[in-house]
N, C-alpha and C. Protein backbone atom coordinates (compact mmCIF):
# COMPACT_ATOMS: atom_id res chain seq x y z
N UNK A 1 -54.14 -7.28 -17.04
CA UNK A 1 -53.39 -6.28 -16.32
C UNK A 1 -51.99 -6.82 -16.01
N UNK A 2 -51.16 -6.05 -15.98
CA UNK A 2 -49.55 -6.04 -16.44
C UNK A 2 -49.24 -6.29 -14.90
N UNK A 3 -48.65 -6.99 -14.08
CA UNK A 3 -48.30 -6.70 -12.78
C UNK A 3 -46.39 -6.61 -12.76
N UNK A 4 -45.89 -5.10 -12.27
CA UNK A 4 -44.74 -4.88 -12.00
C UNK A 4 -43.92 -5.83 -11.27
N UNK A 5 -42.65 -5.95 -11.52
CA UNK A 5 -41.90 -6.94 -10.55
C UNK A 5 -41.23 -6.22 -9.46
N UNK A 6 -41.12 -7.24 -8.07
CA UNK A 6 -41.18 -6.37 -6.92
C UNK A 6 -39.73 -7.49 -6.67
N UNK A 7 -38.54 -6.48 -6.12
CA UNK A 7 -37.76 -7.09 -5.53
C UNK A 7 -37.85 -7.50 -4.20
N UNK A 8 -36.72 -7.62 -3.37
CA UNK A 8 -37.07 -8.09 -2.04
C UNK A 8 -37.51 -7.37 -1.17
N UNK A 9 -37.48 -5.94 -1.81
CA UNK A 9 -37.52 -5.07 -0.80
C UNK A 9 -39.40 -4.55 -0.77
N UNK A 10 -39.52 -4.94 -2.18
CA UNK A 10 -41.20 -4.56 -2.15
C UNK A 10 -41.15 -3.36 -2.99
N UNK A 11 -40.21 -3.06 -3.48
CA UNK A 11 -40.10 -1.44 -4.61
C UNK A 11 -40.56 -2.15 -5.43
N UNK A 12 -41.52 -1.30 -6.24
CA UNK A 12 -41.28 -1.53 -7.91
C UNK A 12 -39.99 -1.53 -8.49
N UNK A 13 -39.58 -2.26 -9.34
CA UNK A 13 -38.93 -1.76 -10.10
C UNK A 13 -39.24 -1.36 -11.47
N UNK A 14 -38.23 -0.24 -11.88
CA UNK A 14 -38.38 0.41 -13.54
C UNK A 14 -37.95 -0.20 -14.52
N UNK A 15 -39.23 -0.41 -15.36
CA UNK A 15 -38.87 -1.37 -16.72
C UNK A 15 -37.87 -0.15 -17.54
N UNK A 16 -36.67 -0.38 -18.77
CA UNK A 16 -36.18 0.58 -19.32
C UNK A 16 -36.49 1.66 -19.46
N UNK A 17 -37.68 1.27 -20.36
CA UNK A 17 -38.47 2.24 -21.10
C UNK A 17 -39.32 3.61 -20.13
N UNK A 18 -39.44 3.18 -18.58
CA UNK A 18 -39.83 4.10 -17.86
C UNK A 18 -38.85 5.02 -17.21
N UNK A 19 -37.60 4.78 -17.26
CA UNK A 19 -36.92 4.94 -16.09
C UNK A 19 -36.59 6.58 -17.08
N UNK A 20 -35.87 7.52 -16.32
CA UNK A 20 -36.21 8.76 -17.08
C UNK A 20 -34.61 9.30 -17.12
N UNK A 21 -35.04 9.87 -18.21
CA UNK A 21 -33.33 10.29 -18.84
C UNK A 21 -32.28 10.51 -17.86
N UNK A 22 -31.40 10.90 -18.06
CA UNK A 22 -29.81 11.52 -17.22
C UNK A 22 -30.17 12.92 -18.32
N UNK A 23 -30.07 14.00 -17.37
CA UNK A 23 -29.99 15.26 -17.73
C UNK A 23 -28.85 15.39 -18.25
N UNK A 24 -28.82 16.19 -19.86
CA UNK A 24 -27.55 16.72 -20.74
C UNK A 24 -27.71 17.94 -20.45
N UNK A 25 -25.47 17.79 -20.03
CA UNK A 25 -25.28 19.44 -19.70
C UNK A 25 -25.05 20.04 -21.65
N UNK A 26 -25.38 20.60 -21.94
CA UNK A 26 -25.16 21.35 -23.21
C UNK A 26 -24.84 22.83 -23.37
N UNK A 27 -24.27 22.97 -24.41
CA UNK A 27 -23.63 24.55 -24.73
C UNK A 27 -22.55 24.92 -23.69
N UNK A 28 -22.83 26.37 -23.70
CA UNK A 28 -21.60 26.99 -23.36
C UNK A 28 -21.53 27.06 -21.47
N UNK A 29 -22.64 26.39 -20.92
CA UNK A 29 -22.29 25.97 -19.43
C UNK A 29 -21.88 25.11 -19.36
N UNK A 30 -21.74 23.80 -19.76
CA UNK A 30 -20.55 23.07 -20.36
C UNK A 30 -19.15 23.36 -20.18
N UNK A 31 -19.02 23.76 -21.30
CA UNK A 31 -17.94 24.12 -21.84
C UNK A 31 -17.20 25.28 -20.69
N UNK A 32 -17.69 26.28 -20.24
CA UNK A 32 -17.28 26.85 -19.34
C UNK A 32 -16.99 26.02 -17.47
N UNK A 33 -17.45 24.61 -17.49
CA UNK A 33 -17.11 24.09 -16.29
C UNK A 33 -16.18 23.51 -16.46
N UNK A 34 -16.46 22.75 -17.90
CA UNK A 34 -14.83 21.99 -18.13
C UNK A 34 -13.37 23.01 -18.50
N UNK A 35 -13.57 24.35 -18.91
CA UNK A 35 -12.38 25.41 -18.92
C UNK A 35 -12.46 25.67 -17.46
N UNK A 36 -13.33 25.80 -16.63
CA UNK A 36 -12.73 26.08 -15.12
C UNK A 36 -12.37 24.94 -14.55
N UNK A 37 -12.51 23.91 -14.44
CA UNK A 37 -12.43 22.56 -14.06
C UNK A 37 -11.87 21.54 -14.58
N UNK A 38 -10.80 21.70 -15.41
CA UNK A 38 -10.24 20.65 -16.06
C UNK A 38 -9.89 19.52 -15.55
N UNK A 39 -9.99 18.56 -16.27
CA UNK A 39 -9.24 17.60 -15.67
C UNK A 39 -8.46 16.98 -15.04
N UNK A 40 -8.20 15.78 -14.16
CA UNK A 40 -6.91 16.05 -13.39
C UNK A 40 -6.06 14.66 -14.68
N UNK A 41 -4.93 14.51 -15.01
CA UNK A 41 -4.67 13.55 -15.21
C UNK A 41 -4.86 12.21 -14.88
N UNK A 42 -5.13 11.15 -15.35
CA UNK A 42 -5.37 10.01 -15.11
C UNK A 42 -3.75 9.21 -13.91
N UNK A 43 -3.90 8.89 -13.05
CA UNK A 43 -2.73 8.52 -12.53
C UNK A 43 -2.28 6.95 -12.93
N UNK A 44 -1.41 6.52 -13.20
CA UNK A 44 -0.83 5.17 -13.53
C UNK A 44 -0.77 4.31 -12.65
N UNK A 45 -0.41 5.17 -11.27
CA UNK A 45 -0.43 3.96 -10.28
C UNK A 45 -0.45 5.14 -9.15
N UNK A 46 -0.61 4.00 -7.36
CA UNK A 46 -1.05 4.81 -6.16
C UNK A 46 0.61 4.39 -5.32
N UNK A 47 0.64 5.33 -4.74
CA UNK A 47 2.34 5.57 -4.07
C UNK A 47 2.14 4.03 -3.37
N UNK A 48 1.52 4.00 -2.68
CA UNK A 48 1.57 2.55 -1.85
C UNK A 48 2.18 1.26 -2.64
N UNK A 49 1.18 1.00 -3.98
CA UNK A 49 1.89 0.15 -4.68
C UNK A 49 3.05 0.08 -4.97
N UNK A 50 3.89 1.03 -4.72
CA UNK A 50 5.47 1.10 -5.30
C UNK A 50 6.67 0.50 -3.88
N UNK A 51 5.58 0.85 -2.84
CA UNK A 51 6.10 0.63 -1.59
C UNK A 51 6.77 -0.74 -1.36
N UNK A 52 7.40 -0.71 -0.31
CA UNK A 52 8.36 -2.01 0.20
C UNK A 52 7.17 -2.40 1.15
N UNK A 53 7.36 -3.76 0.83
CA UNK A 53 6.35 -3.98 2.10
C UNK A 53 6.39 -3.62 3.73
N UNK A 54 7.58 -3.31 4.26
CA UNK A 54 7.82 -2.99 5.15
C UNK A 54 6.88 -1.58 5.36
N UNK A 55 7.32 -1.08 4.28
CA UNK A 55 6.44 0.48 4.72
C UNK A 55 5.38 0.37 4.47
N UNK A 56 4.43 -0.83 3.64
CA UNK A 56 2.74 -0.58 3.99
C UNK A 56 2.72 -1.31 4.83
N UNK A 57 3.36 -1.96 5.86
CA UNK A 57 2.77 -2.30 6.87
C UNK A 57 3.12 -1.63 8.05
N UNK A 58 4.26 -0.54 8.07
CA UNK A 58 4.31 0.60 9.02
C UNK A 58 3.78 1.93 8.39
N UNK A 59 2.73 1.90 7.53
CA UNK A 59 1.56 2.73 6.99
C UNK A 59 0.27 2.55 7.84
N UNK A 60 0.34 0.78 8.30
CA UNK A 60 -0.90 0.47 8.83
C UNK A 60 -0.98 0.85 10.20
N UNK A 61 0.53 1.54 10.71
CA UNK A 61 0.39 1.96 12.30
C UNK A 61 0.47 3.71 12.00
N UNK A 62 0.10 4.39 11.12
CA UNK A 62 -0.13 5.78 10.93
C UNK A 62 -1.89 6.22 10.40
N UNK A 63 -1.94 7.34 10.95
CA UNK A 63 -2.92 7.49 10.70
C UNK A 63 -3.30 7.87 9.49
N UNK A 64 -4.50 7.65 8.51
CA UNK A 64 -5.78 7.35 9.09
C UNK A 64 -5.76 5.65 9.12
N UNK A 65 -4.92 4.90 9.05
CA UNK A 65 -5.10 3.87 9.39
C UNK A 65 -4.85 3.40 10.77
N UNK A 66 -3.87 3.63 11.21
CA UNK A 66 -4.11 3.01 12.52
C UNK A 66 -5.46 2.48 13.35
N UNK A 67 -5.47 1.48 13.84
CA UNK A 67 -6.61 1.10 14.30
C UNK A 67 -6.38 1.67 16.33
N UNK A 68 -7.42 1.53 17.12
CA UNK A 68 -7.40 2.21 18.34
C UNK A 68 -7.20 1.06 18.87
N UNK A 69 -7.39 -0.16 18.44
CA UNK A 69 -7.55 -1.63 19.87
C UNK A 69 -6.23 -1.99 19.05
N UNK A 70 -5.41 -2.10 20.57
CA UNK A 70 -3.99 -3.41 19.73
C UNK A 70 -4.19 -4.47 19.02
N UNK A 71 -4.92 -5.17 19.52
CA UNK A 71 -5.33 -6.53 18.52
C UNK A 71 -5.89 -6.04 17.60
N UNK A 72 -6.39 -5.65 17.44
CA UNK A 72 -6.72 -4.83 15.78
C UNK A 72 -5.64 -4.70 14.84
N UNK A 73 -4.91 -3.86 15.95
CA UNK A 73 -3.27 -3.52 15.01
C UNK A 73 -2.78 -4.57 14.89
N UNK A 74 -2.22 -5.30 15.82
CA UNK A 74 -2.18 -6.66 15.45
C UNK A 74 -2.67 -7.67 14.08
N UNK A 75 -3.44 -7.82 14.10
CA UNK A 75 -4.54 -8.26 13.39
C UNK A 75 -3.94 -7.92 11.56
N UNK A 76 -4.00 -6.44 11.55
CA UNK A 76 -3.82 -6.01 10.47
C UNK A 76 -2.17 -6.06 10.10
N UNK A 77 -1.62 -6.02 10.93
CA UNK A 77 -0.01 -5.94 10.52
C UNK A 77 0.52 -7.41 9.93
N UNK A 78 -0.24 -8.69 10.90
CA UNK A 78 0.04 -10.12 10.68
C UNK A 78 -1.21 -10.40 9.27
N UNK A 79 -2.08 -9.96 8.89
CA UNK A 79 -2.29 -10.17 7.73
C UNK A 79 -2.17 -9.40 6.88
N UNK A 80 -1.25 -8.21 6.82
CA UNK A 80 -0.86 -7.64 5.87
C UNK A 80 0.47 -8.68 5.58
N UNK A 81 1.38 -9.05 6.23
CA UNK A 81 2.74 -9.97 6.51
C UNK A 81 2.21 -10.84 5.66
N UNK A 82 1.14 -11.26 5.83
CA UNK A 82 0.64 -12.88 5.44
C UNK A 82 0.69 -12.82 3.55
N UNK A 83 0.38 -11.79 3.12
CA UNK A 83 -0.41 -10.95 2.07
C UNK A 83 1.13 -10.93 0.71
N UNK A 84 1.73 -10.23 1.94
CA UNK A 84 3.19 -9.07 1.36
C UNK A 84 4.24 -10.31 1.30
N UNK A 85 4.72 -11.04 1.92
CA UNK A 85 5.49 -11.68 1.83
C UNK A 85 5.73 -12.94 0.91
């Protein structure tokens, strides 16, 4: 008798051969999500990266970053400095 291998957690785990397909979208429902849903372009790069460091680190006092505890802000502004410079 074959005994399954158990990770740490105590699951079985799935040998290949059991584990069960990924459902194919096919035909014309397909094709009709990708004509309503096209693609977005692939982007080259994220605005931040282009940034001066000055402004991602007065990014890190706007929200959604800002943190609520000063030393936090702190925290993040002196190792963003540490990082950027």
């Amino acid at each position: 008798m074959k005994s399954r291998v158990h990770d740490m957690t105590g699951a079985a785990r799935v040998r290949p051969a059991e584990q069960p397909r990924a459902p194919q979208a096919v035909g014309g429902v397909m094709r009709q999500a990708r004509d309503r849903f096209p693609a977005r372009p692939a982007g080259t790069r994220w605005a931040m990266t282009c940034a001066s460091a000055e402004e991602v680190i007065a990014a890190l006092d706007r929200p959604p970053f800002r943190a609520e505890n000063v030393h936090t802000r702190w925290e993040r502004r002196s190792g963003a400095r540490a990082i950027l410079h």
